[in-house]
N, C-alpha and C. Protein backbone atom coordinates (compact mmCIF):
# COMPACT_ATOMS: atom_id res chain seq x y z
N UNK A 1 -40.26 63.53 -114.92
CA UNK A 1 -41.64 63.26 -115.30
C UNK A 1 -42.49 64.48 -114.94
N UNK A 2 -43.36 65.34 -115.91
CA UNK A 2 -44.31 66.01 -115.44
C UNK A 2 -44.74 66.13 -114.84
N UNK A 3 -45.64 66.75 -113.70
CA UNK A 3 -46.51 66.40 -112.52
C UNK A 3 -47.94 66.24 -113.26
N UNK A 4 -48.67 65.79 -112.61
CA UNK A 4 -50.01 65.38 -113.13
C UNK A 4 -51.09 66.27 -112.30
N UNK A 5 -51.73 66.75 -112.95
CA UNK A 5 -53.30 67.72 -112.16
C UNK A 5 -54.29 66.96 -112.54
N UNK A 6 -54.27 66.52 -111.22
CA UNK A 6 -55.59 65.49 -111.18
C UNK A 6 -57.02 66.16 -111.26
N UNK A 7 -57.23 68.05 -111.17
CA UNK A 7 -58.24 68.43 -111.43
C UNK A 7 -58.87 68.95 -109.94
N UNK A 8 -59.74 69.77 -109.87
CA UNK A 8 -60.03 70.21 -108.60
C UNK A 8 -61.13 69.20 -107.81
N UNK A 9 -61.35 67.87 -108.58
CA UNK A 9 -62.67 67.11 -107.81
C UNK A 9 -61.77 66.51 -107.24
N UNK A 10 -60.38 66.24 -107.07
CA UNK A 10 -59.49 65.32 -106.12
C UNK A 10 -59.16 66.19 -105.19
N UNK A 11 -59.20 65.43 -103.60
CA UNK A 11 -59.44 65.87 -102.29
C UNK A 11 -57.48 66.23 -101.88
N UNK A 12 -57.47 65.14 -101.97
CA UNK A 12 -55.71 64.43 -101.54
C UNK A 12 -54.70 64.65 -103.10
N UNK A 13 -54.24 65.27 -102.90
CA UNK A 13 -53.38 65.22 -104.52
C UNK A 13 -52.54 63.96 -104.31
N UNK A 14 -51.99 64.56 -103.03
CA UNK A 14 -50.23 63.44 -102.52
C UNK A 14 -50.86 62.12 -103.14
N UNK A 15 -51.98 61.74 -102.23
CA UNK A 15 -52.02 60.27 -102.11
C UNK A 15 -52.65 59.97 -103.72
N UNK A 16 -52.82 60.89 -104.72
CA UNK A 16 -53.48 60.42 -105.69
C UNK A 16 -52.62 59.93 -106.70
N UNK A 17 -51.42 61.11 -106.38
CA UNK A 17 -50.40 60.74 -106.97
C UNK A 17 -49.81 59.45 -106.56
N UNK A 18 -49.36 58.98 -105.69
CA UNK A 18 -49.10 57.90 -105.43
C UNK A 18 -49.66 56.51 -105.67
N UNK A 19 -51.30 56.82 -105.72
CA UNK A 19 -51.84 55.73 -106.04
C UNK A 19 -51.69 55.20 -107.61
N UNK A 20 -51.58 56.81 -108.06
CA UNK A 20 -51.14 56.41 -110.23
C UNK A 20 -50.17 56.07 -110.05
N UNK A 21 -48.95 56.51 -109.52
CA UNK A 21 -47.81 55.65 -108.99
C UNK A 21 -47.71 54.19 -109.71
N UNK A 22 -48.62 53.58 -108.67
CA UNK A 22 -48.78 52.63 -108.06
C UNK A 22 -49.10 51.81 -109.17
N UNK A 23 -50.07 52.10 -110.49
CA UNK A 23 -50.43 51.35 -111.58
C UNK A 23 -52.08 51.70 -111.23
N UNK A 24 -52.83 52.29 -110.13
CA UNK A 24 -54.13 52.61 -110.50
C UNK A 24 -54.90 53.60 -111.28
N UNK A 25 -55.94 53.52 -111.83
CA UNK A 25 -56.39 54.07 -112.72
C UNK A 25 -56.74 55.17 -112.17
N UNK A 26 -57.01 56.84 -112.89
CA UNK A 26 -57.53 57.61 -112.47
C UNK A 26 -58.74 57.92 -112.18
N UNK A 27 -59.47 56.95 -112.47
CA UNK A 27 -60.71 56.58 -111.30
C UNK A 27 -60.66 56.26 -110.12
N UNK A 28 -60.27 55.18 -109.88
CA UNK A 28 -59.51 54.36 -108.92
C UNK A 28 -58.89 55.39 -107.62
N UNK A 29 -58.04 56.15 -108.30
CA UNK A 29 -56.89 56.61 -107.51
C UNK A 29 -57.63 57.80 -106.89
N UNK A 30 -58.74 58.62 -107.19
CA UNK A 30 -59.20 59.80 -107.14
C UNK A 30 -60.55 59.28 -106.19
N UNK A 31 -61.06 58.31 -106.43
CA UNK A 31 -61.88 57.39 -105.52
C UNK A 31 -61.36 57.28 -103.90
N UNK A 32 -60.40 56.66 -103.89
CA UNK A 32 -59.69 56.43 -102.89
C UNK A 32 -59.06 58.07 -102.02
N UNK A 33 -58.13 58.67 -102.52
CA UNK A 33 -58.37 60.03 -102.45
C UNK A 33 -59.37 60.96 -101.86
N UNK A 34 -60.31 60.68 -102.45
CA UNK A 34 -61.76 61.60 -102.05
C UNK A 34 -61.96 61.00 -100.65
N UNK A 35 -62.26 59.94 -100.55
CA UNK A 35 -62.54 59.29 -99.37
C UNK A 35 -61.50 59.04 -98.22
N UNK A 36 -60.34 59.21 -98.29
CA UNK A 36 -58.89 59.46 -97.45
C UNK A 36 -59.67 60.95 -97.20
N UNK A 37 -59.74 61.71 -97.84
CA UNK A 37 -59.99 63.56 -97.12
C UNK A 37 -61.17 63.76 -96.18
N UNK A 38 -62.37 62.63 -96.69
CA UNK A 38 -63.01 62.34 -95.92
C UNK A 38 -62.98 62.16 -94.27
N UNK A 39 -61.85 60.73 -94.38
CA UNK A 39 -61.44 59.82 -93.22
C UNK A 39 -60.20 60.16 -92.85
N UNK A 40 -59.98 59.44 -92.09
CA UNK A 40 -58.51 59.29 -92.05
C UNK A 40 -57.78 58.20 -93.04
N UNK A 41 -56.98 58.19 -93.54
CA UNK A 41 -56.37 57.76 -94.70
C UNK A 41 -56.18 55.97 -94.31
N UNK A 42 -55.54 55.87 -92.53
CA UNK A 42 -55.77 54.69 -91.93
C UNK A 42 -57.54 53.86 -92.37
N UNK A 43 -58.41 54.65 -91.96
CA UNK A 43 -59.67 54.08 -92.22
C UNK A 43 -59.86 53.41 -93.66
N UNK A 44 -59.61 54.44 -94.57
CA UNK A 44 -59.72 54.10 -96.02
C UNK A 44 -58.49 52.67 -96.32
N UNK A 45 -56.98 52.82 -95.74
CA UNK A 45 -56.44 51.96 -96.07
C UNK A 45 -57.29 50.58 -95.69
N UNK A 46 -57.89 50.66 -95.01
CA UNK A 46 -58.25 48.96 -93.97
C UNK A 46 -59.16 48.84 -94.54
N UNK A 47 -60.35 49.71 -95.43
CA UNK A 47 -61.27 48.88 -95.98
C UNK A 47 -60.86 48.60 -97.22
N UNK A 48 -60.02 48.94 -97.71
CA UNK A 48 -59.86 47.92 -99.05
C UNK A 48 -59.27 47.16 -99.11
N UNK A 49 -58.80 46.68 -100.65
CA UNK A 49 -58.01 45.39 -100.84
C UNK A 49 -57.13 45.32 -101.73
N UNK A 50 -56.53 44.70 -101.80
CA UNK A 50 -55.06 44.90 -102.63
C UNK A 50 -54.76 44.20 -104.12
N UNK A 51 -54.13 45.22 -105.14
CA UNK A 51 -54.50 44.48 -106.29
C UNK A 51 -53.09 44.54 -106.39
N UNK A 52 -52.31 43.31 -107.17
CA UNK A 52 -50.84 43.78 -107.80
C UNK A 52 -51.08 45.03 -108.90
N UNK A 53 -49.28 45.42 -109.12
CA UNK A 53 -48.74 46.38 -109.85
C UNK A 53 -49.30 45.59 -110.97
N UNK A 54 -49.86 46.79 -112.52
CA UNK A 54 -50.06 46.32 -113.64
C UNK A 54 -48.73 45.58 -114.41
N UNK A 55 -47.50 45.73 -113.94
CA UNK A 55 -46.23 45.70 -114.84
C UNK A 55 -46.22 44.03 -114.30
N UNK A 56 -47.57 43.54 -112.30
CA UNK A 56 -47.19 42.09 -112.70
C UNK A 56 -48.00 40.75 -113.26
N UNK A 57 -49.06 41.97 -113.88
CA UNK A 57 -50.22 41.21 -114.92
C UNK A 57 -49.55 40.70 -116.20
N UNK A 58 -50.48 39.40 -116.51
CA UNK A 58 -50.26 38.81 -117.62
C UNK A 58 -50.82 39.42 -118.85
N UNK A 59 -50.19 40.15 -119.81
CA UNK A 59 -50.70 40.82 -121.29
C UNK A 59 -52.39 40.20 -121.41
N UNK A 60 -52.63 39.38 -120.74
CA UNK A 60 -54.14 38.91 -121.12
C UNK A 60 -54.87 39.35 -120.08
N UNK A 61 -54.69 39.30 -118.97
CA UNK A 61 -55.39 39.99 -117.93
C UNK A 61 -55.19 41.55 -117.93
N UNK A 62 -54.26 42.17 -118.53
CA UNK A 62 -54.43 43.52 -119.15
C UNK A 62 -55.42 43.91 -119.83
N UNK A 63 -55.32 42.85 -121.34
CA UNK A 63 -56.21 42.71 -122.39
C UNK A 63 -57.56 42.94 -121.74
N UNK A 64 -57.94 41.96 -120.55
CA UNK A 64 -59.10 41.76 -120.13
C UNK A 64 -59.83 43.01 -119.78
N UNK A 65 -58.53 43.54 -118.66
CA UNK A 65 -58.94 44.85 -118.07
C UNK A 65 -59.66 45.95 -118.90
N UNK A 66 -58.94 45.69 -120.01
CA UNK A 66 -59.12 47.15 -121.12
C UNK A 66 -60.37 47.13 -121.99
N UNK A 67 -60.68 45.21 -121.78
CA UNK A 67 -62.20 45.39 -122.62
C UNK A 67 -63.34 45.90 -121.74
N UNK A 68 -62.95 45.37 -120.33
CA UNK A 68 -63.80 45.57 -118.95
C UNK A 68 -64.45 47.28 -119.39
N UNK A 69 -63.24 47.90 -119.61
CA UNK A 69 -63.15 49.29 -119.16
C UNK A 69 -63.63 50.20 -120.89
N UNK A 70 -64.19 49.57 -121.80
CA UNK A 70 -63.97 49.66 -123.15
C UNK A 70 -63.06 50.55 -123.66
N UNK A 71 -61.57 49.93 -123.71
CA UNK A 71 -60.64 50.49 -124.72
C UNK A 71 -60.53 50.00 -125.62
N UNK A 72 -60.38 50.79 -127.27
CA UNK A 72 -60.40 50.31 -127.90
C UNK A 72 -59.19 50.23 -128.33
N UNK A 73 -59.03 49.02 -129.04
CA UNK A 73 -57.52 48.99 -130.03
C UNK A 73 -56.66 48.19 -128.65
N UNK A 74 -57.15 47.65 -127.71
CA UNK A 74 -56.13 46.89 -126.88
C UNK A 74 -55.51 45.53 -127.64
N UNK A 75 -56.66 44.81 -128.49
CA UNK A 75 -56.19 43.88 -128.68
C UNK A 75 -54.64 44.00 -129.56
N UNK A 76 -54.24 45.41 -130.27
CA UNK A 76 -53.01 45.22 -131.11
C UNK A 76 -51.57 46.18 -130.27
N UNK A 77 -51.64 45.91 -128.47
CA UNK A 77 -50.89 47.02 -127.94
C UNK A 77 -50.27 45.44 -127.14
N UNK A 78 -48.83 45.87 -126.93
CA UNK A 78 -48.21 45.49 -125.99
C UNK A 78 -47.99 45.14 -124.56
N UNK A 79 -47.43 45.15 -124.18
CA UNK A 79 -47.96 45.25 -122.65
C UNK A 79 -47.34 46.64 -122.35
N UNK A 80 -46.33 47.20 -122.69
CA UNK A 80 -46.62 48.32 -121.82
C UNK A 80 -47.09 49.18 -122.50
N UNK A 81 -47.42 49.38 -123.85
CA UNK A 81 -48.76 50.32 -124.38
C UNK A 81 -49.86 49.72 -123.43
N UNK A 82 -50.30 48.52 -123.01
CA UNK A 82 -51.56 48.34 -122.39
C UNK A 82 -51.57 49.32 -121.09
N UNK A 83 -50.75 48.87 -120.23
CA UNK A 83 -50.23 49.60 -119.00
C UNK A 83 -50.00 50.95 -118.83
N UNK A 84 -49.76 51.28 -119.84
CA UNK A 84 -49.98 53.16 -119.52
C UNK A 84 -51.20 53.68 -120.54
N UNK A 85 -52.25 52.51 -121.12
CA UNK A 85 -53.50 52.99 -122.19
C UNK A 85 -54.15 52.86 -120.13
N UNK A 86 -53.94 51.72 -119.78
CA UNK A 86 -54.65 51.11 -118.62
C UNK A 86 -54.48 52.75 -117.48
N UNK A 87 -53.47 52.70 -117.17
CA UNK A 87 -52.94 54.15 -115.95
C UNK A 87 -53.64 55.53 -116.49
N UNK A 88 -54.16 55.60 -117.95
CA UNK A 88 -54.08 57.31 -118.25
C UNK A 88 -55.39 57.02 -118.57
N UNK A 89 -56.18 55.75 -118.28
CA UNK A 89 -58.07 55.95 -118.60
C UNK A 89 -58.71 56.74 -117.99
């Protein structure tokens, strides 16, 4: 797999990478990131909260996600077209 350049506004690459990993969005993941370089990465872990992997959402709570976030064309994608339209927003 390619490596991904998250761009010079991300603090933490490692952990950013890991967080796309993970199924979070590159908002999300670069959010978290910024604020780990900030803190200590312990601090940042304890104030948040935990979402499952997208692969263990229901195609409708995908769906949901993607109108949340306005993508268009979710309603005619699969689930894992949703899941990597969802990871590469």
């Amino acid at each position: 797999m390619p490596e991904r350049d998250p761009g010079p506004s991300v603090k933490d690459d490692e952990l950013y990478e890991k967080l796309r990993d993970e199924g979070n969005s590159k908002e999300k993941s670069a959010r978290i990131a910024n604020a780990a370089a900030n803190q200590s990465r312990s601090e940042v872990g304890a104030k948040g909260g935990s979402s499952p992997s997208y692969e263990d959402w229901t195609v409708n709570e995908l769906q949901d996600r993607a109108k949340e976030l306005d993508i268009s064309g979710y309603s005619d994608m699969n689930k894992d077209e949703l899941i990597e339209t969802l990871r590469n927003h």
